[in-house]
PDB file of N, CA and C in Angstrom:
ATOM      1  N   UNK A   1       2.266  19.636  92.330  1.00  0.00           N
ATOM      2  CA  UNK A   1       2.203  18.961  91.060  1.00  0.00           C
ATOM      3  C   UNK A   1       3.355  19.455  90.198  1.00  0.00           C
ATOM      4  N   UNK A   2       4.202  18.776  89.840  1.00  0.00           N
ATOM      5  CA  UNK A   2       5.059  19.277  89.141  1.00  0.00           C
ATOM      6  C   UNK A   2       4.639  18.022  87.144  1.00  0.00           C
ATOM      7  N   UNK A   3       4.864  19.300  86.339  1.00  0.00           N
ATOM      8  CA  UNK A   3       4.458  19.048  84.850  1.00  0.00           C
ATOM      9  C   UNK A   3       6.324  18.711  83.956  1.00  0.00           C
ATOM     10  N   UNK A   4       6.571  17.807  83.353  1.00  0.00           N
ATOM     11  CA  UNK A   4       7.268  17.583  82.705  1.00  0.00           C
ATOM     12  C   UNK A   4       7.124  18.030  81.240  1.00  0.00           C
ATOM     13  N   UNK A   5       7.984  18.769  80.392  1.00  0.00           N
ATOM     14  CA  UNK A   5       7.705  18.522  79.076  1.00  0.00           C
ATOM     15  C   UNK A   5       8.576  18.302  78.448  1.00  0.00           C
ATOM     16  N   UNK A   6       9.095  17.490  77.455  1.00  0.00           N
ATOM     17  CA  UNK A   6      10.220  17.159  77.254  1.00  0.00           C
ATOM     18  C   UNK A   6      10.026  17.671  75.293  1.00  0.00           C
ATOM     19  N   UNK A   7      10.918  18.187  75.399  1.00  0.00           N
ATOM     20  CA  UNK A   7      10.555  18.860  73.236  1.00  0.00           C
ATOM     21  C   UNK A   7      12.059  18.496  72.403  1.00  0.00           C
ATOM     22  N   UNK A   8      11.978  18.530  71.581  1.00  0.00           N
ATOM     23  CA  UNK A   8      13.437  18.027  70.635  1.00  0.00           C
ATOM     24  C   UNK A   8      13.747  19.309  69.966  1.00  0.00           C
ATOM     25  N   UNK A   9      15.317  19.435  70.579  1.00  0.00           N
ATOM     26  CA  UNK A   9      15.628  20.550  69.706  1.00  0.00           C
ATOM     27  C   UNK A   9      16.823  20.336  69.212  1.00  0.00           C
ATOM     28  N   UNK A  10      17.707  20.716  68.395  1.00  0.00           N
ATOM     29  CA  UNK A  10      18.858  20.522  67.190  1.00  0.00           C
ATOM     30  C   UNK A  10      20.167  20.102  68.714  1.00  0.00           C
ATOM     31  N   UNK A  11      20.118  20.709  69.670  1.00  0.00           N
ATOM     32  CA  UNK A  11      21.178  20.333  70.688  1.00  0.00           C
ATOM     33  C   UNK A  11      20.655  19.151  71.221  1.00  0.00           C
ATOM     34  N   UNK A  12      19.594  18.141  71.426  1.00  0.00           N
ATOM     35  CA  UNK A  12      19.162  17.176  71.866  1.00  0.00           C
ATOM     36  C   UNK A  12      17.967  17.478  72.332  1.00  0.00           C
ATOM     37  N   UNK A  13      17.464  17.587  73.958  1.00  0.00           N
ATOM     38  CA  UNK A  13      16.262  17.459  74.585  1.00  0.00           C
ATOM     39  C   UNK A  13      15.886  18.562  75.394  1.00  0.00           C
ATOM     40  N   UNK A  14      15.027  19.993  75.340  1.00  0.00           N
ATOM     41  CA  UNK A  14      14.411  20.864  75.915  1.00  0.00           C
ATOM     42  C   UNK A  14      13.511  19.946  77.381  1.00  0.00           C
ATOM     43  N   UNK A  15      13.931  20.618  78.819  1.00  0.00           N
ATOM     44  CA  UNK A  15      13.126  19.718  79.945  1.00  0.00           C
ATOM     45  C   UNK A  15      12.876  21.158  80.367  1.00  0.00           C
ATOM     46  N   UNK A  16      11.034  21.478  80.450  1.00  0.00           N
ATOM     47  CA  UNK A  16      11.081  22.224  80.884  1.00  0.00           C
ATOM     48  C   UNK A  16       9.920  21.673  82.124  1.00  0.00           C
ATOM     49  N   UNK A  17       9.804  22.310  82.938  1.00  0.00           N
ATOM     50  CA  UNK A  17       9.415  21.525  84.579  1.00  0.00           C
ATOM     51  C   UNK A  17       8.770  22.894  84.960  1.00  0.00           C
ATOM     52  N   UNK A  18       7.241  22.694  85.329  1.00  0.00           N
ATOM     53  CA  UNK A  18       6.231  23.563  86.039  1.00  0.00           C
ATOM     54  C   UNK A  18       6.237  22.924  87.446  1.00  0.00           C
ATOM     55  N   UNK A  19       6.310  23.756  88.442  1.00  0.00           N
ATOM     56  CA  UNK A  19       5.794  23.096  89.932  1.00  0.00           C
ATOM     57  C   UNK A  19       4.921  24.071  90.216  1.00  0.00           C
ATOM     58  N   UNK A  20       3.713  23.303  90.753  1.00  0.00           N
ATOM     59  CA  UNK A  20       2.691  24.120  91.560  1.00  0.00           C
ATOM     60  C   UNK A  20       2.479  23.612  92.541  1.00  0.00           C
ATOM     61  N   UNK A  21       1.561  24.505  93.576  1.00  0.00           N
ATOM     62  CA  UNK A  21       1.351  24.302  94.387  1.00  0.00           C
ATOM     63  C   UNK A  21       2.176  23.508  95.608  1.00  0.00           C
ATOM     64  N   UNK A  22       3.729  23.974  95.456  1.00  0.00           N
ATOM     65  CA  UNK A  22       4.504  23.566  96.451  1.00  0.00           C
ATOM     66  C   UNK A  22       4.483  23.881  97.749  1.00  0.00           C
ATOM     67  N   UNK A  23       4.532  23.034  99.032  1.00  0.00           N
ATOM     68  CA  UNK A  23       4.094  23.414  99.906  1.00  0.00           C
ATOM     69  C   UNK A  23       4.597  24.395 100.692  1.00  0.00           C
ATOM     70  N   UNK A  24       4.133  25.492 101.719  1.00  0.00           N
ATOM     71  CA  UNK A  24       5.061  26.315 102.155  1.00  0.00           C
ATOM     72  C   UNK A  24       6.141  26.102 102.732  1.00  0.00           C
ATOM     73  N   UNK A  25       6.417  24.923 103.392  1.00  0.00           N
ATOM     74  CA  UNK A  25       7.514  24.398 103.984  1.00  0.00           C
ATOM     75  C   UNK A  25       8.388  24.400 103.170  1.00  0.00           C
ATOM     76  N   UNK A  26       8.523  24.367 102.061  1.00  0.00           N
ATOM     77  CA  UNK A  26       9.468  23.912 100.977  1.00  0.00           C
ATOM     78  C   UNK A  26      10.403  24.998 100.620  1.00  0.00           C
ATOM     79  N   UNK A  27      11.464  25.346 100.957  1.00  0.00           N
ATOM     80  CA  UNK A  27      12.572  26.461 100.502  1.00  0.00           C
ATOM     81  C   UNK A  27      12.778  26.481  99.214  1.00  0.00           C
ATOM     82  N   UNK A  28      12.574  27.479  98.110  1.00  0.00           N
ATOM     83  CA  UNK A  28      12.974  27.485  96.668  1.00  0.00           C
ATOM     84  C   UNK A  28      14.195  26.711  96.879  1.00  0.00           C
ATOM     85  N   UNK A  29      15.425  27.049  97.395  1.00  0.00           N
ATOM     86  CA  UNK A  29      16.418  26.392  97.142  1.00  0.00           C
ATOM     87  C   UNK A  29      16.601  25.124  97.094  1.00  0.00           C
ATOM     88  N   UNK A  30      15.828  24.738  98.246  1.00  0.00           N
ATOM     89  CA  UNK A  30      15.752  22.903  98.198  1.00  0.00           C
ATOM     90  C   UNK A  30      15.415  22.168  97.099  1.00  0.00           C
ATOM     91  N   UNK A  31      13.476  23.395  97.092  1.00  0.00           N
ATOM     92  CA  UNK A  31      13.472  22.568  95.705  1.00  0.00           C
ATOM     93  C   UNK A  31      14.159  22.661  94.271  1.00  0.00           C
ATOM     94  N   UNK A  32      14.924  23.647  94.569  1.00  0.00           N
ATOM     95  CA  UNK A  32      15.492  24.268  93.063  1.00  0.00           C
ATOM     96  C   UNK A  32      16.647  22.634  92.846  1.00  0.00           C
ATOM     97  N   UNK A  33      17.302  22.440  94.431  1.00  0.00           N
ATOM     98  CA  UNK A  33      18.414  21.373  94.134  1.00  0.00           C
ATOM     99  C   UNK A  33      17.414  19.924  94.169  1.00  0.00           C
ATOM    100  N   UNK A  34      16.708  19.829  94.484  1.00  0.00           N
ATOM    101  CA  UNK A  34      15.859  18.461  94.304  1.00  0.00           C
ATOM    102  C   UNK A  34      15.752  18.149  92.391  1.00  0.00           C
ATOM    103  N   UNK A  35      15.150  19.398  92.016  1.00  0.00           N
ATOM    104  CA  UNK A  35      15.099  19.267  90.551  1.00  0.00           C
ATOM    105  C   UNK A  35      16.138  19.277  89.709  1.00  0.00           C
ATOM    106  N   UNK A  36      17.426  19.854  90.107  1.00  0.00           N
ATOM    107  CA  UNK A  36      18.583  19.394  89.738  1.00  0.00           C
ATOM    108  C   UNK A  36      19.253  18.198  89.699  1.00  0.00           C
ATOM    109  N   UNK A  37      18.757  17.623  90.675  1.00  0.00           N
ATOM    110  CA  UNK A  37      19.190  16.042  90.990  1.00  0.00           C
ATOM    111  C   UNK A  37      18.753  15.318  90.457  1.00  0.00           C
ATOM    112  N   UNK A  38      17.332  15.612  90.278  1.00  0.00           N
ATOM    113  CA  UNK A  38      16.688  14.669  89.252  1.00  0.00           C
ATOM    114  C   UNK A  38      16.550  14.853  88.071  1.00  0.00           C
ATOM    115  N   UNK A  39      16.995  15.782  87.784  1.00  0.00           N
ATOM    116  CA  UNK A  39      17.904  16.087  86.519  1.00  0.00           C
ATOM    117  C   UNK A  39      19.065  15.644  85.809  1.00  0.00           C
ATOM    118  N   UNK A  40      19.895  15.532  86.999  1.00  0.00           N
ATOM    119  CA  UNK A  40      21.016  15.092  86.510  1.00  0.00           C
ATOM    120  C   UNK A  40      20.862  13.568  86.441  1.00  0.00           C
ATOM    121  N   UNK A  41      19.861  12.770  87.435  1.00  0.00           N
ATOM    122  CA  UNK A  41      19.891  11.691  87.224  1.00  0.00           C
ATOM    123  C   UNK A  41      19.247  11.431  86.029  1.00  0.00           C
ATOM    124  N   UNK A  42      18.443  11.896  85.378  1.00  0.00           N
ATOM    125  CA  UNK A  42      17.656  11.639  84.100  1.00  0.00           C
ATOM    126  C   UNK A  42      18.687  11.484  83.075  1.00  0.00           C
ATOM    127  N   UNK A  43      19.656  12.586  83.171  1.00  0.00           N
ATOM    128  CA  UNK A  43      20.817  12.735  82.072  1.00  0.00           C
ATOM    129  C   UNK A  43      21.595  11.487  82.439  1.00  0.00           C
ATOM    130  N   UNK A  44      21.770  10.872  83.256  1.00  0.00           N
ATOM    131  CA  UNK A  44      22.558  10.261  83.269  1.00  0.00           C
ATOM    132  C   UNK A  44      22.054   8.669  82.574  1.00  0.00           C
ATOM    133  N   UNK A  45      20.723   8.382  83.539  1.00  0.00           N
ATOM    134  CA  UNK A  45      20.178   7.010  82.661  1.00  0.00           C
ATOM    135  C   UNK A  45      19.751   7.377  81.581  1.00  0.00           C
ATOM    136  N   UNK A  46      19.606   8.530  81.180  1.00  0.00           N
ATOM    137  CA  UNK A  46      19.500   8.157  79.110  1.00  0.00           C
ATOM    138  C   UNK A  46      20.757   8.422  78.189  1.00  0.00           C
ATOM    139  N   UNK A  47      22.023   8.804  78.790  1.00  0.00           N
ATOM    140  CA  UNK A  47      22.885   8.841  78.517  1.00  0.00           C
ATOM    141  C   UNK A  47      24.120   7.221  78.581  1.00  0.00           C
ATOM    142  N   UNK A  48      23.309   6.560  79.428  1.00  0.00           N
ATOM    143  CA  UNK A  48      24.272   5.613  79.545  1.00  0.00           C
ATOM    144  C   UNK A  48      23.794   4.130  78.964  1.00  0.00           C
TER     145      UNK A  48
END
């Protein structure tokens, strides 16, 4: 389950992201770059 929270701060938008219960298969790193990606894609469609 991963939790989104999105808060307003004077630089624009605080994203802060809880994951639980990720499965053991799952390498921090992978998921660390999965959430980056979809990160960056977020920045990008509200940016454009």
């Amino acid at each position: 389950m991963m939790t989104w929270t999105l808060t307003a701060v004077p630089e624009g938008t605080a994203v802060t992201v809880v994951c639980e219960n990720v499965p053991a298969g799952i390498r921090k790193e992978d998921h660390d770059a999965g959430l980056k990606s979809s990160l960056e894609n977020l920045a990008e469609f509200i940016e454009s």
